[in-house]
Protein backbone atom coordinates (compact mmCIF):
# COMPACT_ATOMS: atom_id res chain seq x y z
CA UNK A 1 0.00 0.00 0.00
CA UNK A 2 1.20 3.12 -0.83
CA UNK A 3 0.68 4.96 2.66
CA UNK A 4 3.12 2.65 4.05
CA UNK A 5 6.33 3.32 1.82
CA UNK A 6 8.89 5.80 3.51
CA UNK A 7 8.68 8.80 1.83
CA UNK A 8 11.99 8.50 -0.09
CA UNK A 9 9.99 4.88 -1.02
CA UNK A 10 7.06 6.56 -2.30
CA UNK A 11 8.82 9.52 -4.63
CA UNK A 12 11.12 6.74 -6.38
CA UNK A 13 7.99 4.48 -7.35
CA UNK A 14 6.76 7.68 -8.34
CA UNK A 15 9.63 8.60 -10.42
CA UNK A 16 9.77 5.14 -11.97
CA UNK A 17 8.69 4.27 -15.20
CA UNK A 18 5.34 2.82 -13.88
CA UNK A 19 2.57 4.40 -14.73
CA UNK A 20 0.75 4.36 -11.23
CA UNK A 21 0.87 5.79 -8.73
CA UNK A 22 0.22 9.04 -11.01
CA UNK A 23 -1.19 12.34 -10.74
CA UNK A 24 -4.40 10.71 -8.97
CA UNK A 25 -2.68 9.13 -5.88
CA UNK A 26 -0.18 12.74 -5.64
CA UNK A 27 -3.35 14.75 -5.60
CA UNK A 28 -4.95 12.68 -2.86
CA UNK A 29 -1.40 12.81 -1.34
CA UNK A 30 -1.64 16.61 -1.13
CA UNK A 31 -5.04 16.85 0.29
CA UNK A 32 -4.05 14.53 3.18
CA UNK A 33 -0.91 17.03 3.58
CA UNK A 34 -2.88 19.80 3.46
CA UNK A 35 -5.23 18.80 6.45
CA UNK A 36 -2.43 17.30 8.45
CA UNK A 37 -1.11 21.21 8.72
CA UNK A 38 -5.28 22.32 9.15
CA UNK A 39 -4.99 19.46 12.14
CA UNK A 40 -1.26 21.21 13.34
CA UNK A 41 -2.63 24.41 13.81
CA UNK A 42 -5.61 23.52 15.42
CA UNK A 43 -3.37 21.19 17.88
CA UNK A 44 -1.61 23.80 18.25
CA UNK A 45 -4.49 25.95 19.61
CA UNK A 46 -6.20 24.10 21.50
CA UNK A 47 -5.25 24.59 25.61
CA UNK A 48 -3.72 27.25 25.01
CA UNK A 49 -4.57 30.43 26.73
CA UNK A 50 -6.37 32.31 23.31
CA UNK A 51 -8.49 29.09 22.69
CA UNK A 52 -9.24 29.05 26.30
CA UNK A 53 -10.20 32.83 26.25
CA UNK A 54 -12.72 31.67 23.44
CA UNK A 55 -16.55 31.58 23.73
CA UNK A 56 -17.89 28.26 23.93
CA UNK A 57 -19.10 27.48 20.57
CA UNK A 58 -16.02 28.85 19.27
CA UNK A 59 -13.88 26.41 21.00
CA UNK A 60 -16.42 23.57 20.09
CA UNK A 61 -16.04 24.67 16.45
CA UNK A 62 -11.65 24.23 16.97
CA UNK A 63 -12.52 20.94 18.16
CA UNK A 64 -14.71 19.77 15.49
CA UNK A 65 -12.00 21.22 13.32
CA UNK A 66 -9.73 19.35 14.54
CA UNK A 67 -11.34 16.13 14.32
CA UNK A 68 -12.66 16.68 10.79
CA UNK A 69 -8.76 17.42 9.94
CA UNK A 70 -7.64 14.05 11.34
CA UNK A 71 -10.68 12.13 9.26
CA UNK A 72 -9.62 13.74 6.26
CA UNK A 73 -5.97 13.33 6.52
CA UNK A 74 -7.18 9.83 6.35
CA UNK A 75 -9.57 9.54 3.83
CA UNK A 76 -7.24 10.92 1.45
CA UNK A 77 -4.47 8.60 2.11
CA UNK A 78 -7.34 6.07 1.56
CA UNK A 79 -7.88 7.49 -1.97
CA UNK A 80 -4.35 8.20 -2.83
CA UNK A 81 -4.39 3.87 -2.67
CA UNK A 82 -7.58 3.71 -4.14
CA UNK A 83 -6.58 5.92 -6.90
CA UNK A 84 -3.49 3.34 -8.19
CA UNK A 85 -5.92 0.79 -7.76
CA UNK A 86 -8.53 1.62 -9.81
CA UNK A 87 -6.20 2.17 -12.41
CA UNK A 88 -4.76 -1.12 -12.13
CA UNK A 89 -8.03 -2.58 -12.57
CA UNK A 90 -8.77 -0.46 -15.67
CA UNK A 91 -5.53 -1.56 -17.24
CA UNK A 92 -6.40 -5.14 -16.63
CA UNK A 93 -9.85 -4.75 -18.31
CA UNK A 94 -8.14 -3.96 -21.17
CA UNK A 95 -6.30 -6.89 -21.57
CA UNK A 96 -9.36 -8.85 -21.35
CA UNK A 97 -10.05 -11.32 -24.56
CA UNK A 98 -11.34 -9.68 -27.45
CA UNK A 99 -11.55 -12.94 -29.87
CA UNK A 100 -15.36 -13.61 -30.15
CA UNK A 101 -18.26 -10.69 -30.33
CA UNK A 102 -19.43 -11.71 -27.13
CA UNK A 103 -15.88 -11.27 -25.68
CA UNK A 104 -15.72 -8.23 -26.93
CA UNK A 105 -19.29 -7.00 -25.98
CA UNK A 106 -18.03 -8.09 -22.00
CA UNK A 107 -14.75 -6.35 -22.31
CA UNK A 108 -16.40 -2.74 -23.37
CA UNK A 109 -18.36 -3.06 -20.66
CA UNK A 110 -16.18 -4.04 -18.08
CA UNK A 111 -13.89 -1.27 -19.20
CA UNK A 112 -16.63 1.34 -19.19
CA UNK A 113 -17.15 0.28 -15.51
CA UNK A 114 -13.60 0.09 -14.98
CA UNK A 115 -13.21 4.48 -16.29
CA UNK A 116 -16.29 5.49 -14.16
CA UNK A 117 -14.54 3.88 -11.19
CA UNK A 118 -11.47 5.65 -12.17
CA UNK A 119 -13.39 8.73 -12.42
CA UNK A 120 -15.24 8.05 -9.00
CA UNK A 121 -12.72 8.37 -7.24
CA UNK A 122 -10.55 11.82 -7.90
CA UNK A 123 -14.50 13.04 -8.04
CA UNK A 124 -14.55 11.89 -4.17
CA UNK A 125 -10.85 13.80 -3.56
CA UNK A 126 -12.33 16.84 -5.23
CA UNK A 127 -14.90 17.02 -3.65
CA UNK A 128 -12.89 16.12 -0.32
CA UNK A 129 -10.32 18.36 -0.98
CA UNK A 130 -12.96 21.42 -1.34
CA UNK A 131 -14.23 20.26 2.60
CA UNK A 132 -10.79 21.10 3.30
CA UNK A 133 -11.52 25.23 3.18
CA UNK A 134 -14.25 24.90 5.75
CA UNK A 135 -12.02 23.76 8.25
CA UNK A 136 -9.18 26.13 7.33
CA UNK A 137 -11.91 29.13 7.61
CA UNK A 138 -12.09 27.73 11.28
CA UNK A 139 -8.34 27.84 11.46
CA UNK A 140 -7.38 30.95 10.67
CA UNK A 141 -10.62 32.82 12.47
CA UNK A 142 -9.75 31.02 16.09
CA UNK A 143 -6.75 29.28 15.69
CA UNK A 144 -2.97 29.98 16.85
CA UNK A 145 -1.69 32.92 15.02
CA UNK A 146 1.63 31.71 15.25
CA UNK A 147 0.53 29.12 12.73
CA UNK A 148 -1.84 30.97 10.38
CA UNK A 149 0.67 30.37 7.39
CA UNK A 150 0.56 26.79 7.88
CA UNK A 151 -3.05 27.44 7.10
CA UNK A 152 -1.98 29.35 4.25
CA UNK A 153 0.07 26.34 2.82
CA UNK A 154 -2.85 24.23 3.79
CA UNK A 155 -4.96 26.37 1.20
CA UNK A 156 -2.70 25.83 -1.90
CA UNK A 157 -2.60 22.60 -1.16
CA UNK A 158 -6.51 22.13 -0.85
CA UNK A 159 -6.37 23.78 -4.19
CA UNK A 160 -4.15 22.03 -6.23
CA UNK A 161 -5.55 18.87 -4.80
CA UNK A 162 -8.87 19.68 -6.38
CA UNK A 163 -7.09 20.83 -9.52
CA UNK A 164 -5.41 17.38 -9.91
CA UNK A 165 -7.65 15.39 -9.23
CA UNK A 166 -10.04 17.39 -11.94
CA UNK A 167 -7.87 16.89 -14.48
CA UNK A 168 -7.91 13.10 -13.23
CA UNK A 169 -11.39 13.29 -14.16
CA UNK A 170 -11.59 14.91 -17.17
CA UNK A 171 -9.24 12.54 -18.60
CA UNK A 172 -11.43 9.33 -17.77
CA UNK A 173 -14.41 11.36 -18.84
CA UNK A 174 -13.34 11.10 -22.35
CA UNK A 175 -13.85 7.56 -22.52
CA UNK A 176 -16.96 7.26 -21.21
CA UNK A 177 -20.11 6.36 -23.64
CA UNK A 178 -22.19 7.74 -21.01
CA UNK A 179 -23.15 11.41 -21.56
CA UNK A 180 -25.64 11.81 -18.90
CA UNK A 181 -22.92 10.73 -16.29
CA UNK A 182 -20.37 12.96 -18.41
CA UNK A 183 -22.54 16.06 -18.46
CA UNK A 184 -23.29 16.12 -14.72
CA UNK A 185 -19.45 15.25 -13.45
CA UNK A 186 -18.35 18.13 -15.89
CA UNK A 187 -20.98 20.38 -14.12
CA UNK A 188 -19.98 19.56 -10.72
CA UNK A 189 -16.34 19.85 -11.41
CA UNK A 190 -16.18 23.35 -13.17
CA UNK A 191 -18.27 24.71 -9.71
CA UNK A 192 -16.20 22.99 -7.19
CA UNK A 193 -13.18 24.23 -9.09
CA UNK A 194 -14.48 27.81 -9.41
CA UNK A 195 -15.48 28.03 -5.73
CA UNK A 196 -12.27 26.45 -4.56
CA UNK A 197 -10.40 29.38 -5.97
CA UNK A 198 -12.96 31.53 -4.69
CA UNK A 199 -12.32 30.02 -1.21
CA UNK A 200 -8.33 30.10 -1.49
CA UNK A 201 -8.30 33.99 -2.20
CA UNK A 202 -10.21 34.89 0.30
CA UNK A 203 -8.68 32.93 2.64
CA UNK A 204 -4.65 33.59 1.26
CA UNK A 205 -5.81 37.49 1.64
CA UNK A 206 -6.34 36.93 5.52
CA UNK A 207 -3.32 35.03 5.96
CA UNK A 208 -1.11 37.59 4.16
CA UNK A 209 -2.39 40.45 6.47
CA UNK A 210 -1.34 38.62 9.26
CA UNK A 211 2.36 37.42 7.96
């Protein structure tokens, strides 16, 4: 499983000639490093004298934070396996036989599975990775000062999480037969794209008037 190379493990495999992992699995990669440093800073708030000086639903909100950065640090590590997996399975559909018509009528359709599961799941880190800006909002209104540009980081990483795993998408989309499952992901991705860079500016422009 991926998430349990070393790191210098990981980047070689990556650097190899094999074609997963691949952009997929990085972009999950960066989402779960982008709410590990959500998580820091809110660890890094909470007991301390400002979070205790906070009103009570403020400090329930750090917490929630906080626990919502810990599940997502692990979902995504979840997809970034999930994401070289799928593939996999895709590339083995395709060596399915092809000999007889009716071989050939199973292998289409196992491969057109096999691309909407590959889409699935960058859709899911997307969409993840866009959850991600709620929880930095909550970071950088009541958490540790000290840390707000590891919220910062945390942003262009949500960001080009959702970015990757979009054009993850958009690749898989091509090969799919199925425009009414086309038309809707291509929707859905152009707004969570276009409100994830809404969300990063707004939230970069705090964190620069505080560094």
């Amino acid at each position: 499983m991926l998430d349990k190379m070393h790191v210098n493990e990981f980047i070689n495999e990556l650097a190899s000639n094999s074609p997963a992992p691949g952009g997929g699995s990085v972009a999950a990669l960066c989402g779960s490093l982008g709410a590990a440093l959500t998580s820091m800073v809110f660890n890094l708030t909470v007991g301390k004298k400002a979070y205790l000086a906070l009103g009570d639903e403020e400090r329930a909100s750090v917490d929630a934070g906080l626990v919502k950065a810990n599940d997502l640090k692990d979902d995504f590590l979840r997809l970034m396996n999930e994401d070289t997996q799928v593939f996999n399975k895709l590339m083995a559909a395709f060596k399915m036989p092809k000999e007889t018509e009716e071989e050939k009528a199973a292998r289409s359709e196992v491969i057109q599975e096999a691309y909407k599961a590959a889409t699935n799941v960058p859709l899911e880190v997307a969409r993840k990775a866009y959850d991600i800006y709620e929880i930095i909002e909550i970071a950088i209104d009541h958490g540790n000062k000290n840390a707000i540009s590891d919220a910062g980081v945390a942003a262009l990483l949500a960001q080009a999480t959702i970015e990757g795993a979009i054009m993850n998408v958009k690749i898989n989309l091509g090969s799919i037969k199925d425009e009414e499952f086309t038309t809707a992901l291509r929707e859905e991705i152009k707004v969570i794209s276009e409100d994830g860079v809404r969300l990063q500016k707004e939230i970069l422009d705090v964190v620069n008037e505080h560094i």
